[in-house]
Each structure stands twice: as structure tokens, then as C-alpha cells.
N, C-alpha and C. Protein backbone atom coordinates (compact mmCIF):
# COMPACT_ATOMS: atom_id res chain seq x y z
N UNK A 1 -59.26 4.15 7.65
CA UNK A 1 -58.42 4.29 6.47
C UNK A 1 -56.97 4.39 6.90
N UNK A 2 -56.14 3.80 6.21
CA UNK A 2 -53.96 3.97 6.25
C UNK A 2 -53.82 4.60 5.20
N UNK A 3 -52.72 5.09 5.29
CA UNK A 3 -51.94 5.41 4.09
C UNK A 3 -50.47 4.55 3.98
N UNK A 4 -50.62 4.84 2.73
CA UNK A 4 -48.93 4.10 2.37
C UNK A 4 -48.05 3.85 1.22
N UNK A 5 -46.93 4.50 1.46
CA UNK A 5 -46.04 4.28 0.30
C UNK A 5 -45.58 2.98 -0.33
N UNK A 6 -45.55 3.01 -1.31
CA UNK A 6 -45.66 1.69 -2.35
C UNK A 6 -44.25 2.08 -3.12
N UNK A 7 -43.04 1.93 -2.72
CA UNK A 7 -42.01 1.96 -3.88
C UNK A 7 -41.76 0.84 -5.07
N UNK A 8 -41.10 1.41 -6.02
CA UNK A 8 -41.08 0.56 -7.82
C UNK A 8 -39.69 1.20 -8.54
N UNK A 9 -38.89 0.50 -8.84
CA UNK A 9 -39.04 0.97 -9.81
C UNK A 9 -39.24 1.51 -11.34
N UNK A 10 -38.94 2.80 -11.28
CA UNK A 10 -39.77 2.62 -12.54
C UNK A 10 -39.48 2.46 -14.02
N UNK A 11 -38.17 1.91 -14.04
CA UNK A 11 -37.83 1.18 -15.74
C UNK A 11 -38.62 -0.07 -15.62
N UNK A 12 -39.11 -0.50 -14.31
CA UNK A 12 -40.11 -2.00 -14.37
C UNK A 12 -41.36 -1.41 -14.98
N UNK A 13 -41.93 -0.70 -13.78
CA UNK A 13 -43.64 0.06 -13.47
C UNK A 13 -43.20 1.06 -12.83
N UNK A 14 -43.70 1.96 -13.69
CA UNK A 14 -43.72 3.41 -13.24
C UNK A 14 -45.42 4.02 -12.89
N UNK A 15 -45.08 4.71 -12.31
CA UNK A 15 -46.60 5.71 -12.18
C UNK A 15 -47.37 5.91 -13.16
N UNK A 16 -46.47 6.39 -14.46
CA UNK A 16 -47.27 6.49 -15.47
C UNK A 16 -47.82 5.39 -15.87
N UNK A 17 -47.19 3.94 -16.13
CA UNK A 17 -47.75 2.90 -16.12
C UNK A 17 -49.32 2.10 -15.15
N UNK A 18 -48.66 2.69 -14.37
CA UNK A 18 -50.21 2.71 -13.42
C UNK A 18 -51.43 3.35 -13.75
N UNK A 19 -50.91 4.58 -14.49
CA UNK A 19 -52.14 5.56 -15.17
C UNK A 19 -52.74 5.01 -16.04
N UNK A 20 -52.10 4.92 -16.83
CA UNK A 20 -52.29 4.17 -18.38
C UNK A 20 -53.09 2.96 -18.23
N UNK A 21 -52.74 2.23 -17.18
CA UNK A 21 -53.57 0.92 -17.19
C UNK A 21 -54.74 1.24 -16.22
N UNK A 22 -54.95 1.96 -15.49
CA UNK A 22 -55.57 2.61 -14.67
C UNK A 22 -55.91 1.95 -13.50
N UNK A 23 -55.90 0.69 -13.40
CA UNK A 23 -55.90 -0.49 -12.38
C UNK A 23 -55.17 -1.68 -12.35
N UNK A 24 -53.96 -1.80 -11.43
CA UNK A 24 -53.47 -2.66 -12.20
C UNK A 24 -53.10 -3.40 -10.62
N UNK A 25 -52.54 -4.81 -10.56
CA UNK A 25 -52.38 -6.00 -9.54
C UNK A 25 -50.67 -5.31 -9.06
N UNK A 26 -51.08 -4.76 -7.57
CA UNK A 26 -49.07 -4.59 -7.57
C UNK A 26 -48.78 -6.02 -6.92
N UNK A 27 -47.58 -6.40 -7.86
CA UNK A 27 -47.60 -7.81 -7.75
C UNK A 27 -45.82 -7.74 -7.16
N UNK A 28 -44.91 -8.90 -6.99
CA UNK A 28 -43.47 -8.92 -6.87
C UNK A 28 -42.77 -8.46 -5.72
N UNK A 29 -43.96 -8.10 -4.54
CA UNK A 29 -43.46 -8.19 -3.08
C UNK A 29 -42.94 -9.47 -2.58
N UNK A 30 -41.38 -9.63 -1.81
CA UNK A 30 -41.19 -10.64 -1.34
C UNK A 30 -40.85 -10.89 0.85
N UNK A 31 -40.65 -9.33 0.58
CA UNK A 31 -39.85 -9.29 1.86
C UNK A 31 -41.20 -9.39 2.97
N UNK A 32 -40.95 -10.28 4.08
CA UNK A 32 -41.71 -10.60 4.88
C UNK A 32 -42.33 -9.06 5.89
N UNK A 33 -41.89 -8.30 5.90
CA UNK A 33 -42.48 -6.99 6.63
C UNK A 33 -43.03 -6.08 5.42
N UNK A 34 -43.00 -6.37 4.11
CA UNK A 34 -43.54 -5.47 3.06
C UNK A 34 -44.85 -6.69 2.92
N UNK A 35 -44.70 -7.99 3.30
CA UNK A 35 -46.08 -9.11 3.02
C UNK A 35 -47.16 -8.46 3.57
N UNK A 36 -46.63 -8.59 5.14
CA UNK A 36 -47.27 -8.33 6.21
C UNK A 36 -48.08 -6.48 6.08
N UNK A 37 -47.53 -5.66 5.17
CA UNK A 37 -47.79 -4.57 5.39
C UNK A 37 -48.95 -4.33 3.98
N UNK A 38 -48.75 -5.60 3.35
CA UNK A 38 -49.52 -5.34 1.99
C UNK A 38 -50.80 -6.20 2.34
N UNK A 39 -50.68 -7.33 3.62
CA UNK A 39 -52.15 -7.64 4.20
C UNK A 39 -53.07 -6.92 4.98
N UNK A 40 -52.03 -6.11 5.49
CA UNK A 40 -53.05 -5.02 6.55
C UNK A 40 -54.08 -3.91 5.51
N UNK A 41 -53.17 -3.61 4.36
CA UNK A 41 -54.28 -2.52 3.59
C UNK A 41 -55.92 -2.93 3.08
N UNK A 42 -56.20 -2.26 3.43
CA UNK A 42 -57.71 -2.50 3.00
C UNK A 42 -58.33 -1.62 1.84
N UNK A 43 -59.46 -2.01 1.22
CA UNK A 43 -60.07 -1.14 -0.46
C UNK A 43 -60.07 -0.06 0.65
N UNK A 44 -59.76 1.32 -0.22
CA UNK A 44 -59.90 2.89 -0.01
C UNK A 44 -58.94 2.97 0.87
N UNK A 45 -57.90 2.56 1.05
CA UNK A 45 -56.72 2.85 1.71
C UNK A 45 -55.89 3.86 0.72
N UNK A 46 -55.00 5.09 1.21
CA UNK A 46 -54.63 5.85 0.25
C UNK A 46 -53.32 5.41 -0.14
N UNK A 47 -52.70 5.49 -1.45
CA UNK A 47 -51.10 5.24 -1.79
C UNK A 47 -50.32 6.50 -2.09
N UNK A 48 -49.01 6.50 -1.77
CA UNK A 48 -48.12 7.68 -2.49
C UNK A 48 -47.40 6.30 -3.34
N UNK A 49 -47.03 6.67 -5.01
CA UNK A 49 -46.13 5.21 -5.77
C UNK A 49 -44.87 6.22 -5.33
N UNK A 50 -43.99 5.89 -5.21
CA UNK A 50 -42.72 6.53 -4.79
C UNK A 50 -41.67 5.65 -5.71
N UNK A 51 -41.20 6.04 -6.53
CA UNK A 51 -39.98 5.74 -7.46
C UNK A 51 -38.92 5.20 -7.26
N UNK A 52 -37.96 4.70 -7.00
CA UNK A 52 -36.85 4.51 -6.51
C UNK A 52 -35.87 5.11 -7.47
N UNK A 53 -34.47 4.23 -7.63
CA UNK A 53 -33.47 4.89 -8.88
C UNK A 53 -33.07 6.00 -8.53
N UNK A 54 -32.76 6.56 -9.69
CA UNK A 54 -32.46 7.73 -9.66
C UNK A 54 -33.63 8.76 -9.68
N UNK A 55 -34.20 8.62 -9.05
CA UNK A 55 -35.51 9.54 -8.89
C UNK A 55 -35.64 9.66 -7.72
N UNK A 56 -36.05 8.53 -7.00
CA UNK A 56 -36.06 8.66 -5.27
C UNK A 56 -36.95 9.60 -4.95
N UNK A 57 -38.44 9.83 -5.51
CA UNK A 57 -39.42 10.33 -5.21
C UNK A 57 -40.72 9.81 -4.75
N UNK A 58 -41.70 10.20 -4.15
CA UNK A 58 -43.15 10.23 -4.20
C UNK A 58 -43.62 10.57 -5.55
N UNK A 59 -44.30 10.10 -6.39
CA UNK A 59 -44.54 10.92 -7.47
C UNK A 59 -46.33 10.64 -7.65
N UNK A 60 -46.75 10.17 -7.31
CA UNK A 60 -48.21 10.08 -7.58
C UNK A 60 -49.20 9.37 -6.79
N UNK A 61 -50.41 9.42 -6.69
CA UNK A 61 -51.21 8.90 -5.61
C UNK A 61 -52.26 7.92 -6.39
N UNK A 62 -52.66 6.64 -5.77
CA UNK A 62 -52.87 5.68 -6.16
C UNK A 62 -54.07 5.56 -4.68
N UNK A 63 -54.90 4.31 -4.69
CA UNK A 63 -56.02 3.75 -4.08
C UNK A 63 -56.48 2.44 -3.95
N UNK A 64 -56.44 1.17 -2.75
CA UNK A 64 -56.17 0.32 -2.89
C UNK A 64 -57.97 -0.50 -3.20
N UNK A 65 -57.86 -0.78 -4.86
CA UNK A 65 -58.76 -1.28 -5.25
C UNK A 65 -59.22 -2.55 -4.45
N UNK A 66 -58.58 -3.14 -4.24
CA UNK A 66 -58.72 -5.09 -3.59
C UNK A 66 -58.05 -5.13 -2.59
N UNK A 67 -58.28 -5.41 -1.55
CA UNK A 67 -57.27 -5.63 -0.33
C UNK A 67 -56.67 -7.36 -0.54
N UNK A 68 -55.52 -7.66 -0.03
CA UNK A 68 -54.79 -8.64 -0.17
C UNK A 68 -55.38 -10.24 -0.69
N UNK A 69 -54.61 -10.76 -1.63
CA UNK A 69 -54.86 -11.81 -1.68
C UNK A 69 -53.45 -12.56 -2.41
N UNK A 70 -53.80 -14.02 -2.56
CA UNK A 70 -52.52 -14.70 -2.95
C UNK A 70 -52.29 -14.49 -4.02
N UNK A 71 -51.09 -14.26 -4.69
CA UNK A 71 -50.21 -13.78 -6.10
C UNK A 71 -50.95 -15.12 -6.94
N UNK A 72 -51.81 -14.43 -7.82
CA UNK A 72 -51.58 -15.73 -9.09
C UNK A 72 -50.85 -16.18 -9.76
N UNK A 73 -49.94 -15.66 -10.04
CA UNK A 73 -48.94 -15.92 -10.56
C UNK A 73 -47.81 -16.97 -10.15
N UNK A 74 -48.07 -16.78 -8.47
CA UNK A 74 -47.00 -17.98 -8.16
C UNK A 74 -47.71 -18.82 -7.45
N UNK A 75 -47.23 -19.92 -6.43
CA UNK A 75 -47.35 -20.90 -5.88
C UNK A 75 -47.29 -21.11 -4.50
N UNK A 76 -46.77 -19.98 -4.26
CA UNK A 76 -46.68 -19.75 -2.89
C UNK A 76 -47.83 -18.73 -2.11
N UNK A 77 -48.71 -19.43 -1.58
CA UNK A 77 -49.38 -19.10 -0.32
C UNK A 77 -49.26 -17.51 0.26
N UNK A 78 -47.80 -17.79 0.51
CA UNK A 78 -47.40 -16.12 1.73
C UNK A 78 -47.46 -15.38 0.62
N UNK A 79 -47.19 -15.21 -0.69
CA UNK A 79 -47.07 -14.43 -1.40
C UNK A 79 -48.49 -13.58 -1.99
N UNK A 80 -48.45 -12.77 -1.61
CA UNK A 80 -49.77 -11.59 -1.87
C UNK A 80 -49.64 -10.57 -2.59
N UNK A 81 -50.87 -9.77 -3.14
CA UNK A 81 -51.16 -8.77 -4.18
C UNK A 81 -52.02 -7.99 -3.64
N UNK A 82 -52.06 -7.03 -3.92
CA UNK A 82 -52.99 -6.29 -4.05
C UNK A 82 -53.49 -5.43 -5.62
N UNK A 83 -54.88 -4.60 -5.17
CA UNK A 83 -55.11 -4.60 -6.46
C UNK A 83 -55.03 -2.37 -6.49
N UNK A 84 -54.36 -2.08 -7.05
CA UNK A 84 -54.24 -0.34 -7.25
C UNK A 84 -55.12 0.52 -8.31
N UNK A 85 -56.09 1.16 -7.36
CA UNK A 85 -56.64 2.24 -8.82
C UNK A 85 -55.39 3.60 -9.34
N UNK A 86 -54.99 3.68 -10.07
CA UNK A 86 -54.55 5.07 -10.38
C UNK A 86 -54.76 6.50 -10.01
N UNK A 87 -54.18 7.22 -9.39
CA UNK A 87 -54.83 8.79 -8.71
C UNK A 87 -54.32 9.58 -9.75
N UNK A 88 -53.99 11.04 -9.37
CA UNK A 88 -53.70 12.15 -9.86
C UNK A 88 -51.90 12.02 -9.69
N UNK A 89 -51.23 12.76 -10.94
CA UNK A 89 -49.56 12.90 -10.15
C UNK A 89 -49.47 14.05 -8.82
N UNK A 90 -48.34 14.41 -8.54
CA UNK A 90 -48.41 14.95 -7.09
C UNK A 90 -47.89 15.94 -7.80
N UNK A 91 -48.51 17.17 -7.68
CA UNK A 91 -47.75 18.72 -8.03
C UNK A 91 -46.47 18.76 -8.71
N UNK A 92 -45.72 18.14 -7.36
CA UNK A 92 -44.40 18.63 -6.92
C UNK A 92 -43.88 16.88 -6.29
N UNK A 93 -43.47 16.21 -7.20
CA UNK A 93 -42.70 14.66 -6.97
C UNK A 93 -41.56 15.34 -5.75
N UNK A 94 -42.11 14.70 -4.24
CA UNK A 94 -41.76 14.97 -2.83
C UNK A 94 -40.68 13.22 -2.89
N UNK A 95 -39.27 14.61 -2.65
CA UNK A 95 -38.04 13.64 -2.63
C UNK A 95 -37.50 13.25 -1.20
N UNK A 96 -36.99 11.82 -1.29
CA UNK A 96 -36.51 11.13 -0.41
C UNK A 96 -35.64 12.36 0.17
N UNK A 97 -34.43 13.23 -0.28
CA UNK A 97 -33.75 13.89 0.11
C UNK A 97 -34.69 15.12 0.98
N UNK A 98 -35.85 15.16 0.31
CA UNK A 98 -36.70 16.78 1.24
C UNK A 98 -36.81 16.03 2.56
N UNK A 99 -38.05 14.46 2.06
CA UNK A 99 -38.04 14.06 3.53
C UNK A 99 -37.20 13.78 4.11
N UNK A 100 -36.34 13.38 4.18
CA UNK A 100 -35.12 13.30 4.92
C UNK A 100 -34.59 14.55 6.07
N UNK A 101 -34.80 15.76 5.25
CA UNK A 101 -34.46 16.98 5.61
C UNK A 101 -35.52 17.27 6.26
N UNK A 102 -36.67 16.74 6.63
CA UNK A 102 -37.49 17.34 7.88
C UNK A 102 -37.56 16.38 9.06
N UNK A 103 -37.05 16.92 10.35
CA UNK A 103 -36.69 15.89 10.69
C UNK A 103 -38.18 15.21 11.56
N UNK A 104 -39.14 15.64 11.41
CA UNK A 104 -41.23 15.08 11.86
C UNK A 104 -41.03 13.28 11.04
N UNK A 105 -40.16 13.07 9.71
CA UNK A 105 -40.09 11.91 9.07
C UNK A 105 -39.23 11.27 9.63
N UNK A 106 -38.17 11.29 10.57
CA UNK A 106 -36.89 10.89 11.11
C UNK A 106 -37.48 8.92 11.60
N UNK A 107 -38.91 9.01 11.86
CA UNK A 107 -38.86 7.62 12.18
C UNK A 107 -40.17 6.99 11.22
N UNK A 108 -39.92 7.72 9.80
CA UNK A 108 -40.74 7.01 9.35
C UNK A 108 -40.43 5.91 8.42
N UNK A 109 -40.60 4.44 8.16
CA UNK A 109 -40.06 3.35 7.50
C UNK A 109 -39.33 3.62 6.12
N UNK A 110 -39.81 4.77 5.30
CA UNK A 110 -38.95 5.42 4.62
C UNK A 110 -38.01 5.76 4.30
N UNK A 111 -37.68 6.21 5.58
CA UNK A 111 -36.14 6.82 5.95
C UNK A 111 -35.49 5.47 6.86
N UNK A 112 -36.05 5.11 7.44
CA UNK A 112 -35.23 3.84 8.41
C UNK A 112 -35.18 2.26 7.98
N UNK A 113 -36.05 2.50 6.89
CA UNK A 113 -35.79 0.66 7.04
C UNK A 113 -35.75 1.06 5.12
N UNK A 114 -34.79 1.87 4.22
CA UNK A 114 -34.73 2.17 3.39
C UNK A 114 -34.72 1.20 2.29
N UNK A 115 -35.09 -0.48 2.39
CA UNK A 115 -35.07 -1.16 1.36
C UNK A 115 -36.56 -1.85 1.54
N UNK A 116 -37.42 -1.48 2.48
CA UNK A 116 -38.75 -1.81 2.70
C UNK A 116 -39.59 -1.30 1.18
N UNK A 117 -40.43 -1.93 0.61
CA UNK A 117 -41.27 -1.68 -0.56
C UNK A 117 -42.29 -1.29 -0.42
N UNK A 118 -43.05 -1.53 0.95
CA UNK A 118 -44.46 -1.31 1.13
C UNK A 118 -44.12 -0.46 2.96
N UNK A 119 -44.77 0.97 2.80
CA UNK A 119 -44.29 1.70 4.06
C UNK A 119 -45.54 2.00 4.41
N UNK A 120 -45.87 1.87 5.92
CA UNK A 120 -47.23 2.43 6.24
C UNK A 120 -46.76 3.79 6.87
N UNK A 121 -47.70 4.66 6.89
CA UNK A 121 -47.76 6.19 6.54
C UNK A 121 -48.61 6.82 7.94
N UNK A 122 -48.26 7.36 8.88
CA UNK A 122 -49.15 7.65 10.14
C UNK A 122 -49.83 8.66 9.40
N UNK A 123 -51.15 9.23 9.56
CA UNK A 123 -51.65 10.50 9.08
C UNK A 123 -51.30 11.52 8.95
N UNK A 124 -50.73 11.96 10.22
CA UNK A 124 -49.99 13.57 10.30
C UNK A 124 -48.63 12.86 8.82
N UNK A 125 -47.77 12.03 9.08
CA UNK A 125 -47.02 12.53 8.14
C UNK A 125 -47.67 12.77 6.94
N UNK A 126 -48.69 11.77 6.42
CA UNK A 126 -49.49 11.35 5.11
C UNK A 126 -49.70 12.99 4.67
N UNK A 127 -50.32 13.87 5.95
CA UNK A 127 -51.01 15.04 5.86
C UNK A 127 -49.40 16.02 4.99
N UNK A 128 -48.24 16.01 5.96
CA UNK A 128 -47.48 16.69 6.35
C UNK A 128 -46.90 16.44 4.51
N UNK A 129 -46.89 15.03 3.55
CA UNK A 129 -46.26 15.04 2.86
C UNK A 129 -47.26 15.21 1.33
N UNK A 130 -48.29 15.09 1.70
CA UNK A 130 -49.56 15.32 0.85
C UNK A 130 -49.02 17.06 0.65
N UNK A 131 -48.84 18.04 1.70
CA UNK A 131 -48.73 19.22 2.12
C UNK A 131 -47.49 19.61 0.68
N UNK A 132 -46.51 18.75 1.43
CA UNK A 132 -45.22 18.99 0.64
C UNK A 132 -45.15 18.96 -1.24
N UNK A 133 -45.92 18.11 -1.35
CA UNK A 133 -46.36 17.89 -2.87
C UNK A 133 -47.24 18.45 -3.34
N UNK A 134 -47.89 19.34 -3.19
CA UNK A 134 -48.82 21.07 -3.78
C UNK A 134 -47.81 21.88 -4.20
């Protein structure tokens, strides 16, 4: 099993939107290291949806229904989807600014490659930020 943050945001698709539909295709990845990171997930892989905007949070946990396949929607090949079940919200929506402030996250794609959409998640942090959001 991976974990991994999935940022949105959310005047497009929000978390709650994810709830509501309860399974839905995350579709509109383009960047070649968010492709690559949305082929590696596999079904029962865990998600944090993390917000962007003015929110700049983790806010809820999600589950990767379908592991990768090509966007129906478009025409292009490289372009992939996956498919998201809906989880529970997180306690306590765990902000870009907290992680930031510990410095165990200092090299996580989160914080360093800050326009990445799709972040893979080592366990201890997954653990460390699962922790933070109770």
C-alpha cells in the first residue's frame, strides 16, 4: 500500500464534492511527474484531498478505487485518471503552514516541489500527518 496527497482546488472539486458523489474519476492531471505518480497508485492505496487557495490544507481522506488508466475524456494516451472512493473529513484540516513548521516534512514533495498535484507520502510521514489531523 502508498499513500498520497491529491491537491484541487476547491471552487473546481472540493472534498465535499467528493463526498457527495462518493466516487468520483480524479481527472485534469497534466504535469508529467503528477502522470507518473498517478500510474504508480494502485486500488486501496490511501489519499489525503488537500485544498489549495486559500485554504492550503489536508482536509479529508479518500481511497484509490481504480488504479490508472487513460482520461476519457481526451485523446491523449499519456493522459490518465484514476478512480477515488470518498473517506471520512480529517478532525482537524492539517495546514500547509503546520507542515511546513515541522521540520520530519522538510523533504516531502509538498513542501518542495509546491506546484506538484499528485504527492507520494512515505508512511512515517502519512503516520506523522494522519497523527496531526485527530
Amino acid at each position: 500500500m502508498a499513500y498520497w496527497i491529491l491537491k484541487t482546488e476547491p471552487s473546481t472539486y472540493s472534498f465535499a464534492d467528493l463526498q457527495k458523489a462518493g466516487r468520483a474519476v480524479w481527472d485534469g492531471v497534466s504535469n508529467p511527474v503528477a502522470l507518473r505518480n498517478l500510474r504508480e497508485m494502485a486500488v486501496g492505496d490511501d489519499v489525503l484531498i488537500y485544498h489549495t487557495g486559500d485554504e492550503k490544507a489536508a482536509v479529508g481522506h479518500a481511497r484509490v478505487a481504480k488504479a490508472a488508466y487513460p482520461d476519457p475524456k481526451q485523446q491523449d494516451p499519456k493522459l490518465v485518471v484514476v478512480d477515488l472512493e470518498a473517506g471520512k473529513p480529517m478532525h482537524t484540516p492539517v495546514t500547509l503552514k503546520a507542515i511546513k513548521a515541522d521540520p520530519a516534512f522538510a523533504d516531502l514533495a509538498l513542501v518542495r516541489q509546491g506546484r506538484l498535484s499528485v504527492v507520494p507520502v512515505p508512511a512515517a510521514l502519512w503516520q506523522r500527518l494522519l497523527k496531526m489531523g485527530t
